[in-house]
N, C-alpha and C. Protein backbone atom coordinates (compact mmCIF):
# COMPACT_ATOMS: atom_id res chain seq x y z
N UNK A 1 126.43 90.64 108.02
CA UNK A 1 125.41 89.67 107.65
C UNK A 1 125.33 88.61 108.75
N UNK A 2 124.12 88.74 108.92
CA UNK A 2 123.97 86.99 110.31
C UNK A 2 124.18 85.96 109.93
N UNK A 3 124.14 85.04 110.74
CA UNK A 3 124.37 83.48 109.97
C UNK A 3 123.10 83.05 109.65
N UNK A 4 121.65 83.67 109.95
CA UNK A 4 120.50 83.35 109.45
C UNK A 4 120.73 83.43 107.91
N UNK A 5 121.01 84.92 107.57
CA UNK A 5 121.44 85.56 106.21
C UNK A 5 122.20 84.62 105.36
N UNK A 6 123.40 84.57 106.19
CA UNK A 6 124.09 83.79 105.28
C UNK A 6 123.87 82.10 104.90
N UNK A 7 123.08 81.63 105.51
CA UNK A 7 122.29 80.17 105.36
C UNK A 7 121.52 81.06 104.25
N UNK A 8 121.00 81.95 103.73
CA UNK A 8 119.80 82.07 102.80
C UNK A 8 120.73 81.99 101.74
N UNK A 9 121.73 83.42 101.74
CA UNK A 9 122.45 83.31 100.76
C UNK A 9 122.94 82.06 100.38
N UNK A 10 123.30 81.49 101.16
CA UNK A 10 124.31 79.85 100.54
C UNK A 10 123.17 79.09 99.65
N UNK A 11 122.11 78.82 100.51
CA UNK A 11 120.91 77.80 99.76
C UNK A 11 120.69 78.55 98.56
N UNK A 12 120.38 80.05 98.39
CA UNK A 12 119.88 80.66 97.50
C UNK A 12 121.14 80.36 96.30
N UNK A 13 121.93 80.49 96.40
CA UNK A 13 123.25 80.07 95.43
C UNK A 13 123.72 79.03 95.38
N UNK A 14 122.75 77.81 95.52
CA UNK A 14 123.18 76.31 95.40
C UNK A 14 124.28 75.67 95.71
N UNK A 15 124.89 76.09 96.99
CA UNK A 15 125.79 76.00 98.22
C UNK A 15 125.35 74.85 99.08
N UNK A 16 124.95 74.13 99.08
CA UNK A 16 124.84 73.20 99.86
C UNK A 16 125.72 73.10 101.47
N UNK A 17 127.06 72.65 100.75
CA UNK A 17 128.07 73.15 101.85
C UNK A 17 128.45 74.00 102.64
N UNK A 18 128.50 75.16 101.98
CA UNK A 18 128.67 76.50 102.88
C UNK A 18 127.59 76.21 103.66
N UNK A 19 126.11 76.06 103.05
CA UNK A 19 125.20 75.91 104.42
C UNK A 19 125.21 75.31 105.67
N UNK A 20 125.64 74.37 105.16
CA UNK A 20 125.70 73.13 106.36
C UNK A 20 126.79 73.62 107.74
N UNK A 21 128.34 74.47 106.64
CA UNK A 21 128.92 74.98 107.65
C UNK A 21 128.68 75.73 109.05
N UNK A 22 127.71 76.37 108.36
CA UNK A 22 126.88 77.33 109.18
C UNK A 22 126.18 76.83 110.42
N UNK A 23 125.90 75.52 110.67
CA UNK A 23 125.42 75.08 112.17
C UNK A 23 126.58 74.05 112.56
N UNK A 24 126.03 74.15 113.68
CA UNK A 24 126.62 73.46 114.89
C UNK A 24 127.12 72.08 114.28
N UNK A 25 128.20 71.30 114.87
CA UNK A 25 128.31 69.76 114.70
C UNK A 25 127.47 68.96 115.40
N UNK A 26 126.51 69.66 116.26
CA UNK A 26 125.28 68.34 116.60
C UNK A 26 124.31 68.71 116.04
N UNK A 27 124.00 69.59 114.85
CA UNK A 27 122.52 70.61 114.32
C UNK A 27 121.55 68.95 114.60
N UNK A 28 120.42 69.98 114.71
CA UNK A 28 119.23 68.93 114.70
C UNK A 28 118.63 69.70 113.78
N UNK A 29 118.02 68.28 112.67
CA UNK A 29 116.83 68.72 111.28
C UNK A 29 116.11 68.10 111.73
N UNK A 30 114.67 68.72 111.68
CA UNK A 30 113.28 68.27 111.65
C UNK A 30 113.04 67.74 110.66
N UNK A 31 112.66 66.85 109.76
CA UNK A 31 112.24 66.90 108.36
C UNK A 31 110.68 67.08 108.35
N UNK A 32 110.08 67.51 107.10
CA UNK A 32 109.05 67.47 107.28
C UNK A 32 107.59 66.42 106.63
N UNK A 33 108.81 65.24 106.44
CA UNK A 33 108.05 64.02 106.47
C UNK A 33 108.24 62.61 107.32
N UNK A 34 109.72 62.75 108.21
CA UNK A 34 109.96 61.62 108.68
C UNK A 34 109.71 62.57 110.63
N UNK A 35 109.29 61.31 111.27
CA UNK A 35 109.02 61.57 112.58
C UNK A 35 110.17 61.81 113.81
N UNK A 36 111.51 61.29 113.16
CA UNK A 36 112.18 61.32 113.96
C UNK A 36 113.53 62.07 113.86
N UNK A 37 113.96 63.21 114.47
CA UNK A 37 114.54 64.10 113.99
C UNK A 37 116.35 63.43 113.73
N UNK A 38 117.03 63.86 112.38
CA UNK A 38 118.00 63.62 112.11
C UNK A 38 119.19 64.74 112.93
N UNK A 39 120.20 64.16 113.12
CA UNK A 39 121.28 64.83 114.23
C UNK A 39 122.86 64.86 113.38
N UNK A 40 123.57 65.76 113.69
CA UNK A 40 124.72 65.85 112.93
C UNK A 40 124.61 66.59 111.48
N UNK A 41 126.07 67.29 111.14
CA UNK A 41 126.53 67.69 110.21
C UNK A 41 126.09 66.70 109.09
N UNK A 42 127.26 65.29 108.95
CA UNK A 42 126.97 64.54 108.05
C UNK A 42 125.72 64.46 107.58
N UNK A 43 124.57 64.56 108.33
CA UNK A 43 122.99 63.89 108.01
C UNK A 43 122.32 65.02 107.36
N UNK A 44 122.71 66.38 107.83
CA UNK A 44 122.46 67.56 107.21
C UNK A 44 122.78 67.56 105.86
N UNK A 45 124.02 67.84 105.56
CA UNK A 45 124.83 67.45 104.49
C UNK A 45 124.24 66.47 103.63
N UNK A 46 123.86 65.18 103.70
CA UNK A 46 123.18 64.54 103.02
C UNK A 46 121.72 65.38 102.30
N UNK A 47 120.70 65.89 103.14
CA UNK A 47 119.61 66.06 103.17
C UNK A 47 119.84 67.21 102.32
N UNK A 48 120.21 68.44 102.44
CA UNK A 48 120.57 69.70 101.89
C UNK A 48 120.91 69.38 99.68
N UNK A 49 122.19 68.16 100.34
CA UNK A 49 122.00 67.84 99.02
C UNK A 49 121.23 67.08 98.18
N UNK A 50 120.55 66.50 98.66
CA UNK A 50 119.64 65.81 98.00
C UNK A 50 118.08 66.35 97.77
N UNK A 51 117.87 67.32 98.54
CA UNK A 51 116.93 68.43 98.34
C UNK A 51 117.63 69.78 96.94
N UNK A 52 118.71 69.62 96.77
CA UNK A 52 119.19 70.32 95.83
C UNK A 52 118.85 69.70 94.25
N UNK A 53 119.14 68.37 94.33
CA UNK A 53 118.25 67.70 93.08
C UNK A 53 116.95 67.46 93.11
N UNK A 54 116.07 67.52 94.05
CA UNK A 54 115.01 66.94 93.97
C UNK A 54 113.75 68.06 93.95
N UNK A 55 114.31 69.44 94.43
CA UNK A 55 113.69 70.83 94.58
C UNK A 55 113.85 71.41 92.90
N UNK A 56 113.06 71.54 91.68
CA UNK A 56 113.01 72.79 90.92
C UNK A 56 111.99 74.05 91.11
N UNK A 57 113.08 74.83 90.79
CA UNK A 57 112.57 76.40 90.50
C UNK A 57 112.37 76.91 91.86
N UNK A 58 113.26 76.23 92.94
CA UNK A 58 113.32 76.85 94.58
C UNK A 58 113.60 78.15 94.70
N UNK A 59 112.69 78.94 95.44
CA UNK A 59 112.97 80.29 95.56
C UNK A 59 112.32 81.13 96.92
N UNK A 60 112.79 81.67 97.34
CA UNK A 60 112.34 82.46 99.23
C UNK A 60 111.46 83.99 98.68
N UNK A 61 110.16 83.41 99.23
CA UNK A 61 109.29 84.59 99.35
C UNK A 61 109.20 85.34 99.85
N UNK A 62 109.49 85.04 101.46
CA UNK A 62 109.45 85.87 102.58
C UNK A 62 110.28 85.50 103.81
N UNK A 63 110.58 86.09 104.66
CA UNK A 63 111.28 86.03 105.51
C UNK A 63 110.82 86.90 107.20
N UNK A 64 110.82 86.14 108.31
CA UNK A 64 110.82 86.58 109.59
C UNK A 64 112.05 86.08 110.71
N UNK A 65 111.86 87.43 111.23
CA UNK A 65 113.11 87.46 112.10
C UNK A 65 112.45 87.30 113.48
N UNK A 66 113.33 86.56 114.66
CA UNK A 66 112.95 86.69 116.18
C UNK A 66 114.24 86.25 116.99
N UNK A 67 113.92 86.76 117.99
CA UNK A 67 115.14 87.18 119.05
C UNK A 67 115.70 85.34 118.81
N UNK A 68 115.46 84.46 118.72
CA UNK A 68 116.21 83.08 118.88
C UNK A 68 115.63 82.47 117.44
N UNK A 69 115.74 83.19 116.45
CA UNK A 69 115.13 82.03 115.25
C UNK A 69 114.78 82.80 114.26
N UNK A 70 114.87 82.29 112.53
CA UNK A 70 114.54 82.69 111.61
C UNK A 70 113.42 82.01 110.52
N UNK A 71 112.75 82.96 110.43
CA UNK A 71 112.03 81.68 109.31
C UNK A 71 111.92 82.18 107.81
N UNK A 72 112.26 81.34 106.92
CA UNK A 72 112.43 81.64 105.01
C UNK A 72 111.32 80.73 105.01
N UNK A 73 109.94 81.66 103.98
CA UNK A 73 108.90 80.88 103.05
C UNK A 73 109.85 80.57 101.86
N UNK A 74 109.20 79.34 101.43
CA UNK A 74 109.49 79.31 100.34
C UNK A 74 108.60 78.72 99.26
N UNK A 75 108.98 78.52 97.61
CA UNK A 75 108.33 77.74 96.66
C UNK A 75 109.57 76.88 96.41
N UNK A 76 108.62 75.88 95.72
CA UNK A 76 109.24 75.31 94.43
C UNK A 76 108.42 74.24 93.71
N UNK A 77 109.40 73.46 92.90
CA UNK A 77 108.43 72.50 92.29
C UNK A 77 108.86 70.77 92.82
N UNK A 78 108.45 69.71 92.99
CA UNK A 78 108.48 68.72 93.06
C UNK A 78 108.00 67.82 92.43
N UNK A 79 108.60 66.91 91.17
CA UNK A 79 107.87 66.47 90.10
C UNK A 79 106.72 66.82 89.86
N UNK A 80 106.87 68.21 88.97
CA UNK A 80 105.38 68.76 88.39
C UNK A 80 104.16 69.37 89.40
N UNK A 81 104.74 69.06 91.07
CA UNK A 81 103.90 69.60 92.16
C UNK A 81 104.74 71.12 92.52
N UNK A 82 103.34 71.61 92.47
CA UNK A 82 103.77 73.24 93.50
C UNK A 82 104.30 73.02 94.85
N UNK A 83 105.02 73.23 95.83
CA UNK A 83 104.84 73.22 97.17
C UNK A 83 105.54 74.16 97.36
N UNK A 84 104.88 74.33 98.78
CA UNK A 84 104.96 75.86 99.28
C UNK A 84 105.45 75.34 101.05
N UNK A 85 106.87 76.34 101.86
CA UNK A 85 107.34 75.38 102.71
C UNK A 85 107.63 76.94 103.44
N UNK A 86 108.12 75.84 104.33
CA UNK A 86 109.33 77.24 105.44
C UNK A 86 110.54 76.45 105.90
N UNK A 87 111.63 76.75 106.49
CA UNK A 87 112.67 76.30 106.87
C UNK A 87 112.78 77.63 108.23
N UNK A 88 112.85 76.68 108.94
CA UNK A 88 112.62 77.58 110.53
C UNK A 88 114.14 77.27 110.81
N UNK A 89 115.58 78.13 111.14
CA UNK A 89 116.37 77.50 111.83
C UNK A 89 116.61 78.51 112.82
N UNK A 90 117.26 78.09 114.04
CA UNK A 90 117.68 78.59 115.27
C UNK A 90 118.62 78.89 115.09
N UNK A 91 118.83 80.24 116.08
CA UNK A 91 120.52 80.33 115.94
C UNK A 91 120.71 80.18 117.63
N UNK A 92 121.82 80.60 117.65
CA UNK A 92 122.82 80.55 119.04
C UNK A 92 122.05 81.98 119.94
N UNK A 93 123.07 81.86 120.70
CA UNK A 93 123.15 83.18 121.73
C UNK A 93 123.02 84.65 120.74
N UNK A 94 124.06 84.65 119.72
CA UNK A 94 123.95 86.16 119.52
C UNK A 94 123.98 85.74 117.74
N UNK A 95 123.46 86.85 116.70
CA UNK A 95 123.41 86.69 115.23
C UNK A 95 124.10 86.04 114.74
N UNK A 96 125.30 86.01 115.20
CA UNK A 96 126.93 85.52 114.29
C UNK A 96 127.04 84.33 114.69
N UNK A 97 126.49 83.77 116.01
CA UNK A 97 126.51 82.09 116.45
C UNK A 97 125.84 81.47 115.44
N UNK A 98 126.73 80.34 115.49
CA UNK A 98 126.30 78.95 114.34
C UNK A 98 124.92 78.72 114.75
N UNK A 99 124.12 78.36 113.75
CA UNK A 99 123.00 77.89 113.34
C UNK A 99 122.75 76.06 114.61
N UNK A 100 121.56 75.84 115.47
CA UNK A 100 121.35 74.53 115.74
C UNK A 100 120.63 74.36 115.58
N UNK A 101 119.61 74.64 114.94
CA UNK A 101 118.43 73.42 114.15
C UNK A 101 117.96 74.00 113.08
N UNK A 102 117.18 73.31 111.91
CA UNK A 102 116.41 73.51 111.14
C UNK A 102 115.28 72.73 110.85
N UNK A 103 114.11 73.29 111.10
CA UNK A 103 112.79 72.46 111.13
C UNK A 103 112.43 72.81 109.27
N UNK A 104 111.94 72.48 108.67
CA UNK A 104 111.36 72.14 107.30
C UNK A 104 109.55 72.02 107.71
N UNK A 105 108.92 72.35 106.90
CA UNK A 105 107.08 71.85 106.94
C UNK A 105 106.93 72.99 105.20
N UNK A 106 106.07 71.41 104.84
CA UNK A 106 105.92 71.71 103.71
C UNK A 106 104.14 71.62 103.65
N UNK A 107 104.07 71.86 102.37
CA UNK A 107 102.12 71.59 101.74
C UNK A 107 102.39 72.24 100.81
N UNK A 108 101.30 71.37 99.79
CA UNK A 108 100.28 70.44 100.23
C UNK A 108 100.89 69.09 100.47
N UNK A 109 99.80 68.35 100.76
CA UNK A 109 99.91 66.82 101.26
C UNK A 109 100.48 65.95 99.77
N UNK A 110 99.90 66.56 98.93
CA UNK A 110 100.49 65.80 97.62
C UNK A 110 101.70 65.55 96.87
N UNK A 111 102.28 67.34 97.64
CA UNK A 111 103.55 66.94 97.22
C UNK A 111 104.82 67.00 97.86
N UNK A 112 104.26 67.32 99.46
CA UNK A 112 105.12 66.45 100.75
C UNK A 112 105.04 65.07 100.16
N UNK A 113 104.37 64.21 99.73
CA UNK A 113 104.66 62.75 99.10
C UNK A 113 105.37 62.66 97.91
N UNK A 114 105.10 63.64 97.05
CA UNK A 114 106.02 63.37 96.12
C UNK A 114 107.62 63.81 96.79
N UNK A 115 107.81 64.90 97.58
CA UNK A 115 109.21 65.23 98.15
C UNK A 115 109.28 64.04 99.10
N UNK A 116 108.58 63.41 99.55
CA UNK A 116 108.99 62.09 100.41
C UNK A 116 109.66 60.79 99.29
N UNK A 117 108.72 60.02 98.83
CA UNK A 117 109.44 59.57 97.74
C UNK A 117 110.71 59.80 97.16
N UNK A 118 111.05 60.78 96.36
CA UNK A 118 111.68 60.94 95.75
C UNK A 118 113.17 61.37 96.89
N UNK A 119 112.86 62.19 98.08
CA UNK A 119 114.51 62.06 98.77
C UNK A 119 114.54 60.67 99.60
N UNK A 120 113.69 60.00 99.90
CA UNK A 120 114.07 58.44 99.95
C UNK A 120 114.30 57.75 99.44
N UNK A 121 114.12 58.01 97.49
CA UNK A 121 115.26 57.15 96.74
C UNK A 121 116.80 57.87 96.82
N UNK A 122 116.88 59.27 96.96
CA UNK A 122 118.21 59.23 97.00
C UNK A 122 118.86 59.12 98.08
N UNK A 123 118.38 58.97 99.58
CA UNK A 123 119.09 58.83 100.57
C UNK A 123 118.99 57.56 101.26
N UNK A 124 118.52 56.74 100.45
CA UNK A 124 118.47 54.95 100.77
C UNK A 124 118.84 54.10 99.56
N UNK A 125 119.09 54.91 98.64
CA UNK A 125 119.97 54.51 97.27
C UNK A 125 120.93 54.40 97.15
């Protein structure tokens, strides 16, 4: 199993941690409402979990593979909003190398705001 794989599996089984293991100690997250990209384990770690409370009925539709990168569609719900996303992360040199980034982009616009809101009360709370 790759470490793309196994980032699905972990998120998909409400692993937070195991995920995070999975990249680098400098991973870079894109988020896909704030402009300026977050750096480090710790900041990951934060985000992962706080997308774990704030995501219902999260689930991966589809999936693409490429020589430097993976991308998982996904659903879920965000207070009472549908949104529909991807989580793009990079891997290393070869499958089994740790994970260094994960970009996020969500829609619609309505409830990228409601997922904005709501993980900025828990990660400035």
């Amino acid at each position: 199993m790759s470490t793309a794989e196994r980032f699905r599996a972990a998120v998909e089984s409400g692993d937070p941690a195991s995920a995070v293991d999975l990249f680098t100690s400098d991973v870079v997250f894109n988020s896909p409402v704030v402009h300026k990209p977050y750096q480090g384990r710790e900041a990951l770690a934060a985000i992962l979990g706080a997308v774990g409370t704030v995501f219902e009925n999260f689930h991966y539709t589809a999936e693409y593979s490429g020589p430097d990168g993976h991308v998982l569609v996904f659903r879920a719900d965000v207070g009472g909003r549908q949104l529909e996303g991807v989580d793009i992360v990079r891997t290393g040199e070869g499958p089994d190398d740790l994970l260094t980034e994960l970009t996020v982009l969500v829609r619609p616009y309505s409830a990228a705001t409601e997922l904005r809101e709501r993980m900025a009360a828990l990660l400035t709370g």
